[in-house]
C-alpha atoms as a PDB file:
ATOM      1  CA  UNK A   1       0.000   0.000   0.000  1.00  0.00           C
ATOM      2  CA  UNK A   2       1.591   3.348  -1.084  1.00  0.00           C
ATOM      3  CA  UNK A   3       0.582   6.456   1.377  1.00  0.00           C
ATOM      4  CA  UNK A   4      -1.331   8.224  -1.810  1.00  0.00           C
ATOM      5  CA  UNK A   5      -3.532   4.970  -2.801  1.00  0.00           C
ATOM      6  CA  UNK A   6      -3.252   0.990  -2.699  1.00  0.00           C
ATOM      7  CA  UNK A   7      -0.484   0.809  -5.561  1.00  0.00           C
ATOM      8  CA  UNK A   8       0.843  -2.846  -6.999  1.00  0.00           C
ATOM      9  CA  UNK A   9       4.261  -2.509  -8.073  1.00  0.00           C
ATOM     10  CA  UNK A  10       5.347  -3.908 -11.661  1.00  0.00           C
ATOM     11  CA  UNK A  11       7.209  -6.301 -10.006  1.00  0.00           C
ATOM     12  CA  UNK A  12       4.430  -7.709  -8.082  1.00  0.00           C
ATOM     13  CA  UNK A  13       1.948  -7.641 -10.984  1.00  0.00           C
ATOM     14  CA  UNK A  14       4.426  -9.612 -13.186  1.00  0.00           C
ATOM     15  CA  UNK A  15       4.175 -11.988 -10.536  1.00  0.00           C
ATOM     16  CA  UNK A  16       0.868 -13.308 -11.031  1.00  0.00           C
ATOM     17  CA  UNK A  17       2.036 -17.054 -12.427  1.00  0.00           C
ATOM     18  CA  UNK A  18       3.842 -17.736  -8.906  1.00  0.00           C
ATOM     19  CA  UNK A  19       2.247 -20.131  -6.721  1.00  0.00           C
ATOM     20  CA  UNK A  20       0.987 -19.138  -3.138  1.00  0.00           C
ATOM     21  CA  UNK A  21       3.190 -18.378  -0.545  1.00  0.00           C
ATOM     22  CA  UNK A  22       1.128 -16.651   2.015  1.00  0.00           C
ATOM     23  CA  UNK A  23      -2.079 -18.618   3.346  1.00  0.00           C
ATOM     24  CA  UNK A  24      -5.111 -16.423   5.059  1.00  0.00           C
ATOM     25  CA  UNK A  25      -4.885 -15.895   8.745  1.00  0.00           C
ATOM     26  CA  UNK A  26      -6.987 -18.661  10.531  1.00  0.00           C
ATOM     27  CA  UNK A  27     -10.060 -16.727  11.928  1.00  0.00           C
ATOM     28  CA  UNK A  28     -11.661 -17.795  14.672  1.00  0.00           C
ATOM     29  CA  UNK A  29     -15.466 -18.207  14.739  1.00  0.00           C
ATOM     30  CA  UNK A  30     -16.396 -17.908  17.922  1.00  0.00           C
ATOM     31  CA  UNK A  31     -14.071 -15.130  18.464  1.00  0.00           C
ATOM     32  CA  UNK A  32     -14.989 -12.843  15.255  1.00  0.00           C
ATOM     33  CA  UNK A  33     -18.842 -13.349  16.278  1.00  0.00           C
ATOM     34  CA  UNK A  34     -17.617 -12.271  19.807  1.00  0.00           C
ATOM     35  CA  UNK A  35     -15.834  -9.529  18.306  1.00  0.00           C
ATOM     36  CA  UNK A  36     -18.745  -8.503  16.124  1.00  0.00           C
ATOM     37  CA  UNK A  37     -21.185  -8.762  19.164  1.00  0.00           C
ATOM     38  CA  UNK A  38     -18.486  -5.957  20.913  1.00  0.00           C
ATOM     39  CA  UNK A  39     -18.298  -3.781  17.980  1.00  0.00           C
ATOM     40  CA  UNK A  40     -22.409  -2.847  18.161  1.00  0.00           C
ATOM     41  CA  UNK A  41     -22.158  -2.448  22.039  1.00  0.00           C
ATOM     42  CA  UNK A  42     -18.988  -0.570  21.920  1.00  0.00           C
ATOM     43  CA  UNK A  43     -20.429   1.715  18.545  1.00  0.00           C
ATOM     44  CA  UNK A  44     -23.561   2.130  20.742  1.00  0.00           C
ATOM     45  CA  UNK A  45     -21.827   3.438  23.393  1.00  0.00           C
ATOM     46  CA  UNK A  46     -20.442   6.244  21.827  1.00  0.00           C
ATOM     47  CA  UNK A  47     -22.130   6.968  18.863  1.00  0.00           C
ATOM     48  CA  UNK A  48     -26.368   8.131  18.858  1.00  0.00           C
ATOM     49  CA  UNK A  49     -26.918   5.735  15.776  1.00  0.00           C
ATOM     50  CA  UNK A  50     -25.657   4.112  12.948  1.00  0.00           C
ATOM     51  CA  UNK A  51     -27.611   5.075   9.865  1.00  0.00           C
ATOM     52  CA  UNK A  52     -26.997   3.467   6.228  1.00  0.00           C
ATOM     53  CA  UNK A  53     -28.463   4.282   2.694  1.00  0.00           C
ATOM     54  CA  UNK A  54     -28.988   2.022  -0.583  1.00  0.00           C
ATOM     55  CA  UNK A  55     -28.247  -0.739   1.726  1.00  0.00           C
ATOM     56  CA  UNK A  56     -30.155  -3.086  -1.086  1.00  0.00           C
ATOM     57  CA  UNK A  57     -26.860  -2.768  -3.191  1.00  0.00           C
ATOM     58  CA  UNK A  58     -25.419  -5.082  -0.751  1.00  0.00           C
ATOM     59  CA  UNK A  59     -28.188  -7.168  -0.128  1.00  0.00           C
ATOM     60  CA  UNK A  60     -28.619  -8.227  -4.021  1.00  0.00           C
ATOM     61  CA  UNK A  61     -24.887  -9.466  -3.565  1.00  0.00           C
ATOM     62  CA  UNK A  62     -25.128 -11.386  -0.301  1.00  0.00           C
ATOM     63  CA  UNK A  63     -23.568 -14.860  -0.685  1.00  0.00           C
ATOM     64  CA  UNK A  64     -20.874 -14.226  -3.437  1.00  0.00           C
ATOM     65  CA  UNK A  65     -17.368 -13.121  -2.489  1.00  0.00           C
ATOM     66  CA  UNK A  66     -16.929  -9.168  -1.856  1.00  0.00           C
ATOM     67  CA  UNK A  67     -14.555  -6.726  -2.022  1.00  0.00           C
ATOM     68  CA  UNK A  68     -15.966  -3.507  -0.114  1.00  0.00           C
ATOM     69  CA  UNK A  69     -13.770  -0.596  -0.445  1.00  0.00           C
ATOM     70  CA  UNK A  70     -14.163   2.440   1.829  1.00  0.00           C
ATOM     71  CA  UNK A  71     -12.932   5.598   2.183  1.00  0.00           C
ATOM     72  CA  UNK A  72     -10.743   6.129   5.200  1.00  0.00           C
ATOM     73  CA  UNK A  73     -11.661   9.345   7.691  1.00  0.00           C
ATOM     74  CA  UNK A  74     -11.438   7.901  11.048  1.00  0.00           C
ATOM     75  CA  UNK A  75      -9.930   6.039  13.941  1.00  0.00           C
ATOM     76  CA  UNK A  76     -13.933   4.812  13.872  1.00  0.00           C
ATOM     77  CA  UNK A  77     -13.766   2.612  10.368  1.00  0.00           C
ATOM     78  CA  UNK A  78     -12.444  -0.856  11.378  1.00  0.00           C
ATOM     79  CA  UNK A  79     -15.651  -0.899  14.164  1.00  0.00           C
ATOM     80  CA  UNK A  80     -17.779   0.548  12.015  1.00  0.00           C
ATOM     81  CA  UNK A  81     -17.453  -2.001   9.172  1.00  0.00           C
ATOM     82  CA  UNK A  82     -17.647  -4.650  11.753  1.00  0.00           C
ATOM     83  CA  UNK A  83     -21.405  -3.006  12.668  1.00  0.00           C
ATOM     84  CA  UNK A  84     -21.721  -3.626   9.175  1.00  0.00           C
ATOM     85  CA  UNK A  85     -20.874  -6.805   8.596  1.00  0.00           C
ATOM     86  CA  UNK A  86     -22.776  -7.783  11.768  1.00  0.00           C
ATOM     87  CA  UNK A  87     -25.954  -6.628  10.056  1.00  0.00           C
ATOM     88  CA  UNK A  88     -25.717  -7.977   6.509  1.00  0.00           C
ATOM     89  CA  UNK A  89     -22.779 -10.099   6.242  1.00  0.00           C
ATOM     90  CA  UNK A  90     -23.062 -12.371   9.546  1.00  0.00           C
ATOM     91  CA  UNK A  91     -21.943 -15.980   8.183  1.00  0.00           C
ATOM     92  CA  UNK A  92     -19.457 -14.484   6.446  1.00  0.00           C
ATOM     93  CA  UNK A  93     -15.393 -14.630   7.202  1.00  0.00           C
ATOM     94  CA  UNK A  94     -14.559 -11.471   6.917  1.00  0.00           C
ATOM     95  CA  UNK A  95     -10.708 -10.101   5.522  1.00  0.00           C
ATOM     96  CA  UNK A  96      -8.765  -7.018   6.074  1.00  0.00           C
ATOM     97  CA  UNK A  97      -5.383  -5.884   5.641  1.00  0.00           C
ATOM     98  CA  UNK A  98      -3.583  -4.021   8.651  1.00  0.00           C
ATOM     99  CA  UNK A  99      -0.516  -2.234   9.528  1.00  0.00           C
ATOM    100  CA  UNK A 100       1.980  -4.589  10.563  1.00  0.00           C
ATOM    101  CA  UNK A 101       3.438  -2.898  13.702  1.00  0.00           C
ATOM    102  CA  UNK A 102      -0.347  -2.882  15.048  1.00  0.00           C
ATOM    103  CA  UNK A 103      -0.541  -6.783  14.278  1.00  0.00           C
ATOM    104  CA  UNK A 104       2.492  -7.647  15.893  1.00  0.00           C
ATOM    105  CA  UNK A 105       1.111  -5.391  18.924  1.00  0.00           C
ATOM    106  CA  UNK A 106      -2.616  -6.799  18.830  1.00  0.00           C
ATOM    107  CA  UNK A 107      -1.769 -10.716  18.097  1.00  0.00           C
ATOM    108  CA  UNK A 108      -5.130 -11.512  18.080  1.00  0.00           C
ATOM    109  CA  UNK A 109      -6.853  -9.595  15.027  1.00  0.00           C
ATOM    110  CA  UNK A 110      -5.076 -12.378  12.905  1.00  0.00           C
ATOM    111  CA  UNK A 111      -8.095 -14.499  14.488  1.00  0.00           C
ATOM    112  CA  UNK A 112     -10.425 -11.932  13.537  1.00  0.00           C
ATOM    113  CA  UNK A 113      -9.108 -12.044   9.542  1.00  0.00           C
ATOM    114  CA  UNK A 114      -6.443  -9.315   9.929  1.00  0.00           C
ATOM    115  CA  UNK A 115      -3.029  -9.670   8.192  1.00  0.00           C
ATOM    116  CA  UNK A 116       0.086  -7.386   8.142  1.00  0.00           C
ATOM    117  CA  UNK A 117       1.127  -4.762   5.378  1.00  0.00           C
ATOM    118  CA  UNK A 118       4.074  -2.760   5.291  1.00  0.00           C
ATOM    119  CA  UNK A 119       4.052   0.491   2.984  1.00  0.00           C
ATOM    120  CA  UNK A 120       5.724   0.030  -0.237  1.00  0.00           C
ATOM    121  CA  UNK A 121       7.118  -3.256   0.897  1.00  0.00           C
ATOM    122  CA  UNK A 122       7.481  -6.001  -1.891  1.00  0.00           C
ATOM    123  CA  UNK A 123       6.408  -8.675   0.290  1.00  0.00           C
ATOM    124  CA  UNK A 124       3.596  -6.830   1.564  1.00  0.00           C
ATOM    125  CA  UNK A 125       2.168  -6.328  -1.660  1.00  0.00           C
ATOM    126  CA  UNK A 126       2.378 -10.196  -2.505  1.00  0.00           C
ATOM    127  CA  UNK A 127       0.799 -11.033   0.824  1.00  0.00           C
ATOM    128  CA  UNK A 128      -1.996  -9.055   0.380  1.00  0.00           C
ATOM    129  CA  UNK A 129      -2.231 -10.419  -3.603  1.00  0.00           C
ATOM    130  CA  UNK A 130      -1.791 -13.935  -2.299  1.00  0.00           C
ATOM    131  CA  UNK A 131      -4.603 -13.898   0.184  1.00  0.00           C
ATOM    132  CA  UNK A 132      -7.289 -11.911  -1.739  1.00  0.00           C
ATOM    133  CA  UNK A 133      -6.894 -14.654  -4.303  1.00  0.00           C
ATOM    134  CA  UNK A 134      -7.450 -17.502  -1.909  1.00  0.00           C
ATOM    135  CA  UNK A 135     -10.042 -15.586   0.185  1.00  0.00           C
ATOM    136  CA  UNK A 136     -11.973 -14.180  -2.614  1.00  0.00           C
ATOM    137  CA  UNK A 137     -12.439 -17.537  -4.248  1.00  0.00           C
ATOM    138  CA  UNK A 138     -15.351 -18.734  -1.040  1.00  0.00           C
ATOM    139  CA  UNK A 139     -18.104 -17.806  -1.468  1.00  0.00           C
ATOM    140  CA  UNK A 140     -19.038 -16.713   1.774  1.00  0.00           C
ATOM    141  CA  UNK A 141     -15.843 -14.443   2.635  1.00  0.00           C
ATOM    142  CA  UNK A 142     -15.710 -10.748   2.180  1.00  0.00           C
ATOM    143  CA  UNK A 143     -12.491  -8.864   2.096  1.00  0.00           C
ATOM    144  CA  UNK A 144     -12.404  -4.977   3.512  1.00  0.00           C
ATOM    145  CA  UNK A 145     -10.004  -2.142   2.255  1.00  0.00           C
ATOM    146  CA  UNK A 146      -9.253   1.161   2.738  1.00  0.00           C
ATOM    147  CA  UNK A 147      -7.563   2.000  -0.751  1.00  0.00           C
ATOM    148  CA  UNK A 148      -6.713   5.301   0.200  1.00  0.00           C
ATOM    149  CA  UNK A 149      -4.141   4.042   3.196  1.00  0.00           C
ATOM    150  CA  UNK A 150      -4.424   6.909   5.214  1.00  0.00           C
ATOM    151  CA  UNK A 151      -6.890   8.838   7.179  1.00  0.00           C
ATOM    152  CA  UNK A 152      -8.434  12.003   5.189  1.00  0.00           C
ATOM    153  CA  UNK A 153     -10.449  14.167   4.915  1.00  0.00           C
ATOM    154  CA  UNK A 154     -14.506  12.830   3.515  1.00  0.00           C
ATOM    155  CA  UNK A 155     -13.973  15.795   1.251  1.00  0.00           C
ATOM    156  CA  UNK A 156     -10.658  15.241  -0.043  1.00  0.00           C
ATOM    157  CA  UNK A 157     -10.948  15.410  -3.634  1.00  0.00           C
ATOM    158  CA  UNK A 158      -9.476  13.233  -6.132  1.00  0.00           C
ATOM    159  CA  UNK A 159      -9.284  10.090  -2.972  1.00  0.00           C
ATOM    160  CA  UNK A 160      -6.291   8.683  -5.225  1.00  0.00           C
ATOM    161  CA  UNK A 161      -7.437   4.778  -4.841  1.00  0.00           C
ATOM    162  CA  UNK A 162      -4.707   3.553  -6.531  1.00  0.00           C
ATOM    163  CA  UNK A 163      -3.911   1.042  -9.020  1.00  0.00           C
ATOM    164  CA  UNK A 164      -3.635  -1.938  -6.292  1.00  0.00           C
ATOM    165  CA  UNK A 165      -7.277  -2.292  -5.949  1.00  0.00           C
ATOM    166  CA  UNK A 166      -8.052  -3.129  -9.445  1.00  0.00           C
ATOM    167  CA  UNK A 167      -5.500  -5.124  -9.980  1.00  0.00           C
ATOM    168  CA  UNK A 168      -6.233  -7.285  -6.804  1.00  0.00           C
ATOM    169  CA  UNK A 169      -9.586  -7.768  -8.545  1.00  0.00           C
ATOM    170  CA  UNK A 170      -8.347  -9.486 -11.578  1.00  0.00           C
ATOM    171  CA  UNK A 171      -6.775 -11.945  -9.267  1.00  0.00           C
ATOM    172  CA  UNK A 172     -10.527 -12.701  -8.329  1.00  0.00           C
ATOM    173  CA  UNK A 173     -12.982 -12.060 -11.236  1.00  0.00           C
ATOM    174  CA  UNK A 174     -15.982 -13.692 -10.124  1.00  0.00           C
ATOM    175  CA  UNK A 175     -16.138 -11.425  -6.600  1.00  0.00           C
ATOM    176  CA  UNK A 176     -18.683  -8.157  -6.524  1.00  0.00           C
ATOM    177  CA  UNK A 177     -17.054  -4.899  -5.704  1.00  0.00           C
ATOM    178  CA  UNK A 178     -18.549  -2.796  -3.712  1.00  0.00           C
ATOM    179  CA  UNK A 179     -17.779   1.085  -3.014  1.00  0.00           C
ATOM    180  CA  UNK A 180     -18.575   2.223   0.584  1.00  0.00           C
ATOM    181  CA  UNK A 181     -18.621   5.616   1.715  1.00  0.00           C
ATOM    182  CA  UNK A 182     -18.854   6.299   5.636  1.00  0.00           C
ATOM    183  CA  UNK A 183     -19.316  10.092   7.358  1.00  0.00           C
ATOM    184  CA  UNK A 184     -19.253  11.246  10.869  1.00  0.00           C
ATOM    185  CA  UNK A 185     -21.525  14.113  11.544  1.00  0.00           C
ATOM    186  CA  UNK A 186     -23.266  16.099  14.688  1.00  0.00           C
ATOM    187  CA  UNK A 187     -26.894  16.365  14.038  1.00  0.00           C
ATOM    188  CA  UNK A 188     -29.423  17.369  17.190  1.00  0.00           C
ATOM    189  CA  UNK A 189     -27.572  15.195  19.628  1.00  0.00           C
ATOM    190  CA  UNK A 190     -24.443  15.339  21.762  1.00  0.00           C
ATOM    191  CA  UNK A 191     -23.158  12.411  20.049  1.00  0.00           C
ATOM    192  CA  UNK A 192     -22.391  11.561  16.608  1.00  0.00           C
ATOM    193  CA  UNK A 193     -24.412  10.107  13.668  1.00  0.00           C
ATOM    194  CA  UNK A 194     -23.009   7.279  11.846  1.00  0.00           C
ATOM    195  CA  UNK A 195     -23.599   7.949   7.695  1.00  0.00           C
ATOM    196  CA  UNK A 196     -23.435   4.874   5.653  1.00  0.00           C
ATOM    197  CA  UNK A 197     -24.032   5.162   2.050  1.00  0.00           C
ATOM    198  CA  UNK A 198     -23.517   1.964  -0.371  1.00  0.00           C
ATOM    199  CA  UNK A 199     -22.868   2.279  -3.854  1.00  0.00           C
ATOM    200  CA  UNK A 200     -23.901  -0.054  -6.655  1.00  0.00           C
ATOM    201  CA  UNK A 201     -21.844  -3.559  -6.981  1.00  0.00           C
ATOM    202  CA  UNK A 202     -19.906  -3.573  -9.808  1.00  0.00           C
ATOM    203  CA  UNK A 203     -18.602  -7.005 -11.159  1.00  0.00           C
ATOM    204  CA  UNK A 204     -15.429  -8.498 -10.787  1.00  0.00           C
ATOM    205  CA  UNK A 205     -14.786  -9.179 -14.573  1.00  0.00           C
ATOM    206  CA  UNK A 206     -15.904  -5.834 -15.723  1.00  0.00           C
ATOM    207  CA  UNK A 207     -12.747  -3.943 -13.617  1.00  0.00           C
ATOM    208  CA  UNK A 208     -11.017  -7.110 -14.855  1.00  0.00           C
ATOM    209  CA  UNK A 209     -11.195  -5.803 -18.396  1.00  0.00           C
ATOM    210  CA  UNK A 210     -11.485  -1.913 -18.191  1.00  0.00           C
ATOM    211  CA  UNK A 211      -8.050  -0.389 -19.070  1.00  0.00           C
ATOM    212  CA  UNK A 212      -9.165   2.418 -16.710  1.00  0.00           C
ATOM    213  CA  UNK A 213     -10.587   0.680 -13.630  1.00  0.00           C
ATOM    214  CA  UNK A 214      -8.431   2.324 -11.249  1.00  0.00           C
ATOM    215  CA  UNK A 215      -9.939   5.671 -12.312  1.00  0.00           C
ATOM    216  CA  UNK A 216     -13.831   3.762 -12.844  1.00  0.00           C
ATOM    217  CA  UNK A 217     -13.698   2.456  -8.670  1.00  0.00           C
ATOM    218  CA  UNK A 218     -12.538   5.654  -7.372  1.00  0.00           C
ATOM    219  CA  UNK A 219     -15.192   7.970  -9.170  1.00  0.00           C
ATOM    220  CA  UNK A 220     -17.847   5.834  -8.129  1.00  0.00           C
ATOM    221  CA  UNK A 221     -16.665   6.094  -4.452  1.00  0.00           C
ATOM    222  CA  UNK A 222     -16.517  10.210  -4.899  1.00  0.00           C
ATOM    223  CA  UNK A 223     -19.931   9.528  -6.228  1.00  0.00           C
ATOM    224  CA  UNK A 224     -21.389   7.942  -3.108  1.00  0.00           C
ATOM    225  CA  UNK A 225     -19.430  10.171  -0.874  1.00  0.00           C
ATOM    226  CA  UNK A 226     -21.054  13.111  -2.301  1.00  0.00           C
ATOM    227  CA  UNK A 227     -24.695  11.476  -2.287  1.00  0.00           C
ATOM    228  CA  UNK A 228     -23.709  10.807   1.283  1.00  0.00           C
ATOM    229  CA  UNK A 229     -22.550  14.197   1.880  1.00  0.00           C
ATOM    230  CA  UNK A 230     -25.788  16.119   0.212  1.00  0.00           C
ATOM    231  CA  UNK A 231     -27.985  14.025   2.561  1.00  0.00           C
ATOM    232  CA  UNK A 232     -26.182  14.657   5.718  1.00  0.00           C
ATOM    233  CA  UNK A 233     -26.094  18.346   5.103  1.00  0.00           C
ATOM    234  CA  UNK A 234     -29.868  18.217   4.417  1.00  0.00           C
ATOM    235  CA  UNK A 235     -30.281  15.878   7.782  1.00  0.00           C
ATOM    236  CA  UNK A 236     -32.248  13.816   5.624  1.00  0.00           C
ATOM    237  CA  UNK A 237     -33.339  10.805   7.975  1.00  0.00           C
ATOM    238  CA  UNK A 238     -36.061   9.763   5.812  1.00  0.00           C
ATOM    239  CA  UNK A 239     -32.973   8.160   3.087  1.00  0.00           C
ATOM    240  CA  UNK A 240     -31.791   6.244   6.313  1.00  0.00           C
ATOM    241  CA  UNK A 241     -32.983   3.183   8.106  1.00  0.00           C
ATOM    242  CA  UNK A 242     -30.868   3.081  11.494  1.00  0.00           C
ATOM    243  CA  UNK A 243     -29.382  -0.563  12.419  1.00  0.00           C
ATOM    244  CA  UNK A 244     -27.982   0.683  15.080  1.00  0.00           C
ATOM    245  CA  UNK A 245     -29.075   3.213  18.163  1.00  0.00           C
ATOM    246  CA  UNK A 246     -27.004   4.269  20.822  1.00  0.00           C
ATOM    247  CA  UNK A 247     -27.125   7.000  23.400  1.00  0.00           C
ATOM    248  CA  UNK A 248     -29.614  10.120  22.849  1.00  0.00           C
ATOM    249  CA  UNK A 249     -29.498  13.104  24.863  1.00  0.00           C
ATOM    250  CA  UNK A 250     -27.060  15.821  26.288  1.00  0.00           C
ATOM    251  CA  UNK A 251     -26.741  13.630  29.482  1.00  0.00           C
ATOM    252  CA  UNK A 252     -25.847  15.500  33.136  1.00  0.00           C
ATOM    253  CA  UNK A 253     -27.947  18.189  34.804  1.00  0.00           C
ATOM    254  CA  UNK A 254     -29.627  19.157  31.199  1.00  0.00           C
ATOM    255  CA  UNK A 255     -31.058  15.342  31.148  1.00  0.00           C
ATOM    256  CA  UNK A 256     -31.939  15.452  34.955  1.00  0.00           C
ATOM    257  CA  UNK A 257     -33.477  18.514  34.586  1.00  0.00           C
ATOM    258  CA  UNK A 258     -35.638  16.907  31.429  1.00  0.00           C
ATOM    259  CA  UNK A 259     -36.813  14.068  33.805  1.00  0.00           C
ATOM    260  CA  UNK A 260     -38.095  16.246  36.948  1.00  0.00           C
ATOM    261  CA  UNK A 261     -40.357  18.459  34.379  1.00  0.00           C
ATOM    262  CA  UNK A 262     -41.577  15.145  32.539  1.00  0.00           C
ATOM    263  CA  UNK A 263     -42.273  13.273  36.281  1.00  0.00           C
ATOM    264  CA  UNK A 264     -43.984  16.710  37.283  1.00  0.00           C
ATOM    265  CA  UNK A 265     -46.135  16.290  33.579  1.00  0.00           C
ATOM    266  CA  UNK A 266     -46.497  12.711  33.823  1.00  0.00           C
ATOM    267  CA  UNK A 267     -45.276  12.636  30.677  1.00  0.00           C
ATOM    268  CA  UNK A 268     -42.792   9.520  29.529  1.00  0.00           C
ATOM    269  CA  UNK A 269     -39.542  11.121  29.333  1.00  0.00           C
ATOM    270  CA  UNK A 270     -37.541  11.259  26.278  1.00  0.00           C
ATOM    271  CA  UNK A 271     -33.736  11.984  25.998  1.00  0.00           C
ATOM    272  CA  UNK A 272     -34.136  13.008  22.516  1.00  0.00           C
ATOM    273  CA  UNK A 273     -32.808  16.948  22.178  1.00  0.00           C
ATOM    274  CA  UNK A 274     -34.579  17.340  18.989  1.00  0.00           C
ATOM    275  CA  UNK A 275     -37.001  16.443  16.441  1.00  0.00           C
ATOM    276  CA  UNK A 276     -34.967  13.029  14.876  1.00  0.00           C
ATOM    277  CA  UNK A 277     -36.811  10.152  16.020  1.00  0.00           C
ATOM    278  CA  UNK A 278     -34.957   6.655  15.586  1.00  0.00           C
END
């Protein structure tokens, strides 16, 4: 992965004929459904909801292999995209590439379907070539990337995907790509909304044979970004369904104060500062 994008050197590409030398991590079962159990308490904790658009592009893919690609603006993504895959993907293994120092620190993501990358490093690149091949050829196994390798900005404009990510397609023709865009925004509450907006699945053997994929998969992810981006300026809730609610109201003396006038009304007592209902 280069810092500007997810770039496949020549070398690597030219490559292709080798036989496997890396094998997928081993996940765990048990532990990724633990893991994706803690993700939606953890998300709920912290966030007021978790609300997702043209979710049916996913759904009309469920049960081939994936490749969702994301764009990259927060600490926030890994958990988020574990909320998602909770929701729609849960028999699925699930694939990601990670930073290598952070795997050797956190041992046990490789049971969760995390493997190392280094930037720019030859053998990273083949790793992560390697595995997307073998992963990408269940049917039930969905590998996650953030093409962009870096956090940025979810107005950053061109996101510079890369070469890498097309290239890591034709290694797996018959998978579904999908773009993913993901925002973080206040609206009436103290904490953040969760924006999810999925774009339409494009196939595997179409990037596989368009000389200018790279440029094809990162337009369509600035596409759904700025869908995304129109509806959470508008607060549009009525383009979201929420799989995911978490904490509403400002919380300390203001909530108090909310519950001693609603006991005085008799009134049911809602935490909600504004108007957005879940």
């Amino acid at each position: 992965m280069g810092s500007g994008g997810l770039t496949i050197s020549r070398r690597v590409q030219n490559a292709g004929g080798r036989p496997s030398r890396y094998a997928p991590p081993a996940v765990s079962g048990p532990l990724l459904q633990w893991f994706l159990r803690y993700a939606r308490f953890y998300v709920s904790r912290h966030m007021h909801s978790v609300r997702v658009s043209q979710e049916h592009h996913l759904l009309q893919v469920v049960g081939r292999p994936l490749v969702l690609y994301m764009n990259h603006p927060s600490w926030w993504d890994p958990m988020i995209a574990a909320v998602l895959a909770a929701q729609y993907l849960p028999s699925y293994l699930h694939y990601a590439p990670i930073d290598a120092d952070a795997l050797k620190k956190y041992r046990f993501f490789r049971k969760l379907g995390f493997f190392g990358m280094k930037q720019g490093n030859f053998e990273s690149q083949r790793r992560l070539l390697d595995i997307a091949r073998q992963v990408l050829s269940q049917g039930g196994a969905a590998l996650w990337i953030t093409p962009q390798s870096r956090f940025s900005d979810v107005r950053e404009r061109p996101l510079q995907v890369g070469s890498g990510l097309p290239h890591l397609v034709r290694k797996a023709p018959q998978c579904a790509v999908l773009p993913v865009a993901i925002e973080y925004t206040f609206w009436q509450e103290s904490k953040p909304e969760v924006l999810v907006r999925f774009g339409g699945p494009v196939e595997g053997q179409q990037v596989s044979v368009d000389p200018h994929a790279a440029q094809s998969l990162e337009l369509a992810l600035e596409r759904v970004l700025d869908e995304l981006s129109e509806a959470a300026i508008a607060r549009d809730e009525c383009s979201f369904r929420v799989i995911l609610s978490g904490k509403s109201g400002v919380g300390g003396v203001y909530d108090l104060w909310g519950r001693g006038r609603a006991l005085l009304k008799g009134s049911a007592f809602r935490p909600e500062h504004g108007d957005i209902r879940r």
